[in-house]
Every structure is written in C-alpha cells, then in structure tokens.
PDB file of N, CA and C in Angstrom:
ATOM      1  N   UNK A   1    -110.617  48.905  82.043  1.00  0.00           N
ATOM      2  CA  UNK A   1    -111.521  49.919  81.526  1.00  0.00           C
ATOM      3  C   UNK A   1    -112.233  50.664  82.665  1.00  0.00           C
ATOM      4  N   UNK A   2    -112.404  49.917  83.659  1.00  0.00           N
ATOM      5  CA  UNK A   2    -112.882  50.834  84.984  1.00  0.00           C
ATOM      6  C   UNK A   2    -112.397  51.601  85.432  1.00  0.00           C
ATOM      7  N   UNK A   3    -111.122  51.461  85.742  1.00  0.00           N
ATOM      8  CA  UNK A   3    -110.154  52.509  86.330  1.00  0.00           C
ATOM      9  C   UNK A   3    -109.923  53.822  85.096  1.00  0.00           C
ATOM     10  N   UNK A   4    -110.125  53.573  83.671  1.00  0.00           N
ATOM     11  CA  UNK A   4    -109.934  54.374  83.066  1.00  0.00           C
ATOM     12  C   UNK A   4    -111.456  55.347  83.202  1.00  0.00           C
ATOM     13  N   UNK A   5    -112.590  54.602  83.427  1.00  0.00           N
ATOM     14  CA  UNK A   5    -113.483  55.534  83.678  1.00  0.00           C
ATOM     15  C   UNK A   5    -113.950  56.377  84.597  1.00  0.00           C
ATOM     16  N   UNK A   6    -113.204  55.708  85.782  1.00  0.00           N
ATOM     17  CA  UNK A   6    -113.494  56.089  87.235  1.00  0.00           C
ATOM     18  C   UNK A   6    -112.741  57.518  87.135  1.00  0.00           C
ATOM     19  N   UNK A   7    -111.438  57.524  86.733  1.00  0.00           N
ATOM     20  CA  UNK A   7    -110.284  58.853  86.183  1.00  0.00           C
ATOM     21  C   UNK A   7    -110.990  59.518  85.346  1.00  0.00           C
ATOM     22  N   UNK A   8    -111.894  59.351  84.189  1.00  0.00           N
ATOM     23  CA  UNK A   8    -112.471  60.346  83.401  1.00  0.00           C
ATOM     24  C   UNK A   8    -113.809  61.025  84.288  1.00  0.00           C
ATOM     25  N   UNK A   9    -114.374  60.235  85.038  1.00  0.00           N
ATOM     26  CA  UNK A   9    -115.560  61.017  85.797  1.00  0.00           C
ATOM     27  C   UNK A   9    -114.916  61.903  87.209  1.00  0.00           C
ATOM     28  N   UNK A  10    -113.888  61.155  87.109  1.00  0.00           N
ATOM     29  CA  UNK A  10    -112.713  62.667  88.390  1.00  0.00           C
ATOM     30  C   UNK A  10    -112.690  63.480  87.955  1.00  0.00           C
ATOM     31  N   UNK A  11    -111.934  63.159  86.657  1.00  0.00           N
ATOM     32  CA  UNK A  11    -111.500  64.153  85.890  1.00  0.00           C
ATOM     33  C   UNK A  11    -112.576  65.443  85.730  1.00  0.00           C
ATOM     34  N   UNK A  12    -113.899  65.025  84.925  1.00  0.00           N
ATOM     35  CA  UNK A  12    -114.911  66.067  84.970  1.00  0.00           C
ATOM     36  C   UNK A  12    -115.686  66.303  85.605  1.00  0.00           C
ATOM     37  N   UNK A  13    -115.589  65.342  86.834  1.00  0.00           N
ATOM     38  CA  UNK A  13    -116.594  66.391  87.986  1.00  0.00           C
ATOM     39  C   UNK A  13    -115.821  67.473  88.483  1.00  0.00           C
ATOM     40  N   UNK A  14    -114.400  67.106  88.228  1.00  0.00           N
ATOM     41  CA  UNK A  14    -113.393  68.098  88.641  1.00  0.00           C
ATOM     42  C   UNK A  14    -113.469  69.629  88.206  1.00  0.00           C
ATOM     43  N   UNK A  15    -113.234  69.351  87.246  1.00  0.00           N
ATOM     44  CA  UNK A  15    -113.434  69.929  86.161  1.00  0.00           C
ATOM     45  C   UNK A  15    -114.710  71.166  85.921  1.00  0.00           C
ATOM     46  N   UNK A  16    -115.450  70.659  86.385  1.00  0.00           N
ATOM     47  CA  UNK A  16    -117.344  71.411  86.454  1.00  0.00           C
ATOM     48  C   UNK A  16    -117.094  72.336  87.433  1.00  0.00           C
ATOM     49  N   UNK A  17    -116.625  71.151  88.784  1.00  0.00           N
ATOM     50  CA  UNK A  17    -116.446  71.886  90.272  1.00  0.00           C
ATOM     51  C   UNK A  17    -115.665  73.312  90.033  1.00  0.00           C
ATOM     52  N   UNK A  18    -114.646  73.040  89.440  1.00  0.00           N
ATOM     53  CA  UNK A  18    -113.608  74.264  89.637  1.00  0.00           C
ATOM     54  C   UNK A  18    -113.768  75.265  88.572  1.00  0.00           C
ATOM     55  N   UNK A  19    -114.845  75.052  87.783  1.00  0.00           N
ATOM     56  CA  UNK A  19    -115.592  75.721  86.383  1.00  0.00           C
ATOM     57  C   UNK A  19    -116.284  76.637  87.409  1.00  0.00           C
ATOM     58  N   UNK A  20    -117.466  76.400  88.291  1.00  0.00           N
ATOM     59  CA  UNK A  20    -118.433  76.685  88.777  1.00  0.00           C
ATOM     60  C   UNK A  20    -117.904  77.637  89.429  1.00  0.00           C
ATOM     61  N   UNK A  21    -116.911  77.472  90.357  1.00  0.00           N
ATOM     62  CA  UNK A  21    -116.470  78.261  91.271  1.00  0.00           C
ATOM     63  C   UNK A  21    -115.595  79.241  90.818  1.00  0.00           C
ATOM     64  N   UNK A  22    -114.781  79.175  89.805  1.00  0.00           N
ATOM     65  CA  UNK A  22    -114.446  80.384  89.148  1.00  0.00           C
ATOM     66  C   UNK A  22    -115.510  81.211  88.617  1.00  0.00           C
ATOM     67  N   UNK A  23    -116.765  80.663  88.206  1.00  0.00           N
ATOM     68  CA  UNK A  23    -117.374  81.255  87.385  1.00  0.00           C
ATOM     69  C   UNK A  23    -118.512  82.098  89.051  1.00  0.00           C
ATOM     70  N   UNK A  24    -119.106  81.231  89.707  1.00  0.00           N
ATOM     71  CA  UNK A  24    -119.505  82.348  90.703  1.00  0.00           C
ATOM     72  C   UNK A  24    -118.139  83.154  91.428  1.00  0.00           C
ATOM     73  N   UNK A  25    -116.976  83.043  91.417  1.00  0.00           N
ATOM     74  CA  UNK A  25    -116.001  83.972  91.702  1.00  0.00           C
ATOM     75  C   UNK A  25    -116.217  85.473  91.167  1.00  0.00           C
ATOM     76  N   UNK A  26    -116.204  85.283  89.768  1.00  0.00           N
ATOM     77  CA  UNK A  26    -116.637  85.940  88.927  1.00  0.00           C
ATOM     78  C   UNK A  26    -118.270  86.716  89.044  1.00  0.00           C
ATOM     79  N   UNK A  27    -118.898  85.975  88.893  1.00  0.00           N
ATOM     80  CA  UNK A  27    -120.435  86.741  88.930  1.00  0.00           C
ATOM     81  C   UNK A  27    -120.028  87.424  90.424  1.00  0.00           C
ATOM     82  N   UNK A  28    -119.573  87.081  91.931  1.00  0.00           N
ATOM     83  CA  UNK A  28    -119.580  87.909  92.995  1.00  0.00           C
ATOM     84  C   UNK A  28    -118.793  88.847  93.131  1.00  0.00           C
ATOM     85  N   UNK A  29    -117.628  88.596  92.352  1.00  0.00           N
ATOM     86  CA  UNK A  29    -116.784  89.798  92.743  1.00  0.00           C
ATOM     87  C   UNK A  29    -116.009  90.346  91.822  1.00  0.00           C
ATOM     88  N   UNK A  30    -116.433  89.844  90.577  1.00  0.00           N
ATOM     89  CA  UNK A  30    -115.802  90.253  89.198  1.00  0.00           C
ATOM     90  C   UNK A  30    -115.763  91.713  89.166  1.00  0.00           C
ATOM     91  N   UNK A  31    -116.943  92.890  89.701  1.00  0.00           N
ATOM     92  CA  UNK A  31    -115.971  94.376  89.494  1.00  0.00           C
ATOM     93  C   UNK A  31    -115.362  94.506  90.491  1.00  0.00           C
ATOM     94  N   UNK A  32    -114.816  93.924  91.915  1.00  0.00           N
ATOM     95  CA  UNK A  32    -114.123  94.472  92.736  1.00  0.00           C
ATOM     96  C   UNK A  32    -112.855  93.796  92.125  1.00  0.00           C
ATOM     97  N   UNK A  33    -112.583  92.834  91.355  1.00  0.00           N
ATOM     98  CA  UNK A  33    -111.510  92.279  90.908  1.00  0.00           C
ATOM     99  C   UNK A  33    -111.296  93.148  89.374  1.00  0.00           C
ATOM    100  N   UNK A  34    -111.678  93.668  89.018  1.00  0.00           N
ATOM    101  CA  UNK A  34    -111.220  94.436  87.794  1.00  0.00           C
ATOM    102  C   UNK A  34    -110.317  95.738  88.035  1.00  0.00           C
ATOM    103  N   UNK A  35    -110.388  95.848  89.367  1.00  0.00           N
ATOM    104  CA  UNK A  35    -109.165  97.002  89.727  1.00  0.00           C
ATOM    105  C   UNK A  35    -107.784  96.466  89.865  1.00  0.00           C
ATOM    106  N   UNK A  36    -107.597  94.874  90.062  1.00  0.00           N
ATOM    107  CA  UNK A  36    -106.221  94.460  89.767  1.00  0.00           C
ATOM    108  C   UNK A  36    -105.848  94.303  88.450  1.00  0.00           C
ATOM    109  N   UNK A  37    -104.515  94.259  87.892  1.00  0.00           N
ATOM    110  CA  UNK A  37    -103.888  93.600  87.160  1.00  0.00           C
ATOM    111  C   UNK A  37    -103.866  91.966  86.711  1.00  0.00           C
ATOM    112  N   UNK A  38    -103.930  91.439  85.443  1.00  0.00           N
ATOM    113  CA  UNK A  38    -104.365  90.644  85.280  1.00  0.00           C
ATOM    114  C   UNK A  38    -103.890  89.218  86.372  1.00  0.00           C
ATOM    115  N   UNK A  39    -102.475  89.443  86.740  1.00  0.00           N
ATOM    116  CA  UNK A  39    -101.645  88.186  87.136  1.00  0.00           C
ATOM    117  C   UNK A  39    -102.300  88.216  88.874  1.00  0.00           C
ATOM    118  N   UNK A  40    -102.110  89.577  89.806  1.00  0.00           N
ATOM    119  CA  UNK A  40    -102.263  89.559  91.173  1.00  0.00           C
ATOM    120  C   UNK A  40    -104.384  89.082  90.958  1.00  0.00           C
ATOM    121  N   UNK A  41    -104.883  89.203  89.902  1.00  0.00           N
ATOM    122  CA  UNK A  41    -106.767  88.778  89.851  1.00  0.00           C
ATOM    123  C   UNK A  41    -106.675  87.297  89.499  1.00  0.00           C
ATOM    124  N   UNK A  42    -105.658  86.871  89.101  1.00  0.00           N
ATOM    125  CA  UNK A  42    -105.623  84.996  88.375  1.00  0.00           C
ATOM    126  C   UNK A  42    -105.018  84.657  89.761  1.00  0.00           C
ATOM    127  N   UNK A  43    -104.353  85.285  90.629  1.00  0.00           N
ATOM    128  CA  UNK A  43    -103.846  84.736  91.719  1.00  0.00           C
ATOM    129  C   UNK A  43    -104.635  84.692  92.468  1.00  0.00           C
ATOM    130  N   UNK A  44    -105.597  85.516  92.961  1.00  0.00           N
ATOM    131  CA  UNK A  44    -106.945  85.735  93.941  1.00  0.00           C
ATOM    132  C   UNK A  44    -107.621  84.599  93.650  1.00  0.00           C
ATOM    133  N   UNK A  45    -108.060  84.843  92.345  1.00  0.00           N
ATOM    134  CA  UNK A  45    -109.148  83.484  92.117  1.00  0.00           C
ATOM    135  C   UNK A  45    -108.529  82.362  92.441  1.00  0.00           C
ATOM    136  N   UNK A  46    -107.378  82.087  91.947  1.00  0.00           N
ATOM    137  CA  UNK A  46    -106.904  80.290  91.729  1.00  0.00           C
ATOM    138  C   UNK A  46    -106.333  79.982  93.200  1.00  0.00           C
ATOM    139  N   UNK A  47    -105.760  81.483  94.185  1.00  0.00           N
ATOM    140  CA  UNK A  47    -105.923  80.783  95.271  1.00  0.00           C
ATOM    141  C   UNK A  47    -107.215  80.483  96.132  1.00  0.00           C
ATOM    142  N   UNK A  48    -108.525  81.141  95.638  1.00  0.00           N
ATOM    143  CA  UNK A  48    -110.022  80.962  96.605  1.00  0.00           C
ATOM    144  C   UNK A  48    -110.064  79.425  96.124  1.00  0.00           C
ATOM    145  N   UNK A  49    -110.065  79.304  94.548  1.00  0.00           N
ATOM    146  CA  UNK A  49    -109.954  77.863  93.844  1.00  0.00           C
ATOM    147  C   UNK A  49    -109.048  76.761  94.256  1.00  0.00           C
ATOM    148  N   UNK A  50    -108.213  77.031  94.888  1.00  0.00           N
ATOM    149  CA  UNK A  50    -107.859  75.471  94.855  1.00  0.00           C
ATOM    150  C   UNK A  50    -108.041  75.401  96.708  1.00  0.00           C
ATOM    151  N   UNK A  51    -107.990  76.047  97.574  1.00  0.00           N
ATOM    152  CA  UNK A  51    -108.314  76.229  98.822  1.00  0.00           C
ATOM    153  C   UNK A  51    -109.527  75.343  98.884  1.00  0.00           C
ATOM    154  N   UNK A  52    -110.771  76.171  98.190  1.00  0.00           N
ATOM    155  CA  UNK A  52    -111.997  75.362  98.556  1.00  0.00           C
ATOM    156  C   UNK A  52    -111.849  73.763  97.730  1.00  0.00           C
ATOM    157  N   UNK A  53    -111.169  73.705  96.297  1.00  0.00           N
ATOM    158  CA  UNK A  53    -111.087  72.418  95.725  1.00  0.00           C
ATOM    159  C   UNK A  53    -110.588  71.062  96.935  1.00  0.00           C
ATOM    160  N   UNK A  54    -109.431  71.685  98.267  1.00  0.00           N
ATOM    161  CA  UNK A  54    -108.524  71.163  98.223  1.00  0.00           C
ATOM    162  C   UNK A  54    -109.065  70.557  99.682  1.00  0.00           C
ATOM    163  N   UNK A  55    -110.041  71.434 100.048  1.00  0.00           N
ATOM    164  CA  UNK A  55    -110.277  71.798 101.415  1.00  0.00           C
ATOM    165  C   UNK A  55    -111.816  71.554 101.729  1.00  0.00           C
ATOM    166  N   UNK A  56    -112.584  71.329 100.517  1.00  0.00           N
ATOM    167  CA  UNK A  56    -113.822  71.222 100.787  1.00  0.00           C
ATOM    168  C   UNK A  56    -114.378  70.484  99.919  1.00  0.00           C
ATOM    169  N   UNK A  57    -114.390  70.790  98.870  1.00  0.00           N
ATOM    170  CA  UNK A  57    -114.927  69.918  97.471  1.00  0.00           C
ATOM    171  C   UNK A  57    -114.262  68.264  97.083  1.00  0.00           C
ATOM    172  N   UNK A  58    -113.062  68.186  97.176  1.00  0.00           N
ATOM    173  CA  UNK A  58    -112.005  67.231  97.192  1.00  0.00           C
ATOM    174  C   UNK A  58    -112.549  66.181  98.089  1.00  0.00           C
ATOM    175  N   UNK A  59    -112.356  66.144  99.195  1.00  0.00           N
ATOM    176  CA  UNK A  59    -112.795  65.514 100.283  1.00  0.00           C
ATOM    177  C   UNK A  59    -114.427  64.681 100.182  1.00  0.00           C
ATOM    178  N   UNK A  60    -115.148  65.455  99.652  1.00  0.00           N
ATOM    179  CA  UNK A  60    -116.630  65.304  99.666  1.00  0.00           C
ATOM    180  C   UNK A  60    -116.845  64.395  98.655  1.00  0.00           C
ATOM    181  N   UNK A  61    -116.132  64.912  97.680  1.00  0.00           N
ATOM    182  CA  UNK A  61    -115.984  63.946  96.130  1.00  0.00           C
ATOM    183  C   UNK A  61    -115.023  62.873  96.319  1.00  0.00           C
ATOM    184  N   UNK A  62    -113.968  62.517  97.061  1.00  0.00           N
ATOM    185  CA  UNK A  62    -113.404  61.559  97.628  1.00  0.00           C
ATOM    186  C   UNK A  62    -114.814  60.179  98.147  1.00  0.00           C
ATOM    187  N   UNK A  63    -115.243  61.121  99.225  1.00  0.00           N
ATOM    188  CA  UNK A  63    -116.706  60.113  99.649  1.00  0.00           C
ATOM    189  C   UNK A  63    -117.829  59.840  98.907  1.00  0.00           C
ATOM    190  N   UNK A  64    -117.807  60.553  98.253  1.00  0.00           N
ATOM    191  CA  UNK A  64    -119.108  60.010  97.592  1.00  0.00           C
ATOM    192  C   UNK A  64    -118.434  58.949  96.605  1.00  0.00           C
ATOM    193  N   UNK A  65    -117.595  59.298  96.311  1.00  0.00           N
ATOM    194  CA  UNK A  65    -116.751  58.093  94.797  1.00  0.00           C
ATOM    195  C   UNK A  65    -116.267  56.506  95.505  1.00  0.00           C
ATOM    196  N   UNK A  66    -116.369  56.454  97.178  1.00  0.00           N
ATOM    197  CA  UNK A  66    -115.582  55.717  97.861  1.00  0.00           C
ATOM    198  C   UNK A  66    -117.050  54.677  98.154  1.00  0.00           C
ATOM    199  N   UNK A  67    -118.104  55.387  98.395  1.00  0.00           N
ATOM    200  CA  UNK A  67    -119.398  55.176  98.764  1.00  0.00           C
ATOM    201  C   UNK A  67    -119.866  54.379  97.511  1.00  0.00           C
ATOM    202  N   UNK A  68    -119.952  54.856  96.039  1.00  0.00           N
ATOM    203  CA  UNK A  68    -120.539  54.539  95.254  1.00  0.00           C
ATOM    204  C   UNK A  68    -119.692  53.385  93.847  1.00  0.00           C
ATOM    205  N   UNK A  69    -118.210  53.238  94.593  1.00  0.00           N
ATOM    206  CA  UNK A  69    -117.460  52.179  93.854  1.00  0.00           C
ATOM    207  C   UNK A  69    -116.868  51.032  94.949  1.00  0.00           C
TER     208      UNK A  69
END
C-alpha cells in the first residue's frame, strides 16, 4: 500500500507542477502565442513543459521524496 501511495502523490504533485506551468505559460505569453496555429502553440508549450519538468522540477521532487521516505 505504500508504494501505491508514494506513485499517487508523484503522480499529483506531478500533475499540479506541470498544471502550473502551463497555466503561467499561458498567463505570460498567451497573446504572443495566439498568432500560431493550434499544433506549432501545443508544441511551444509542451516543449518549455517538459524541459523545465525534466530539467528542473523532476530532480528537486526526486529529493525531496528521497529525503522524506
């Protein structure tokens, strides 16, 4: 049951993290991104998104979860 909970609180801190950051993506640059097309503006975001997920956020949340189990 631990391991199943430890995976559900990944899961949604994950989850929040990459919520948040689309969503200030959005509040900063949402009209300079309304001059693309829908697919090349989902590509902008999800590559700023998983860069910082992968590259900054990931890592941090790695330690603190390593620290606190």
């Amino acid at each position: 049951m631990t391991r199943l909970r430890s995976a559900l609180v990944m899961t949604l801190t994950t989850w929040v993290v990459a919520f948040g950051i689309v969503t200030g993506l959005l509040l900063l640059f949402g009209k300079q991104l309304t001059s693309l097309a829908l697919a090349p503006r989902a590509a902008v975001i999800s590559g700023v998104m998983v860069t910082l997920m992968v590259n900054v956020v990931m890592p941090r949340l790695r330690a603190i979860t390593a620290r606190l189990g």
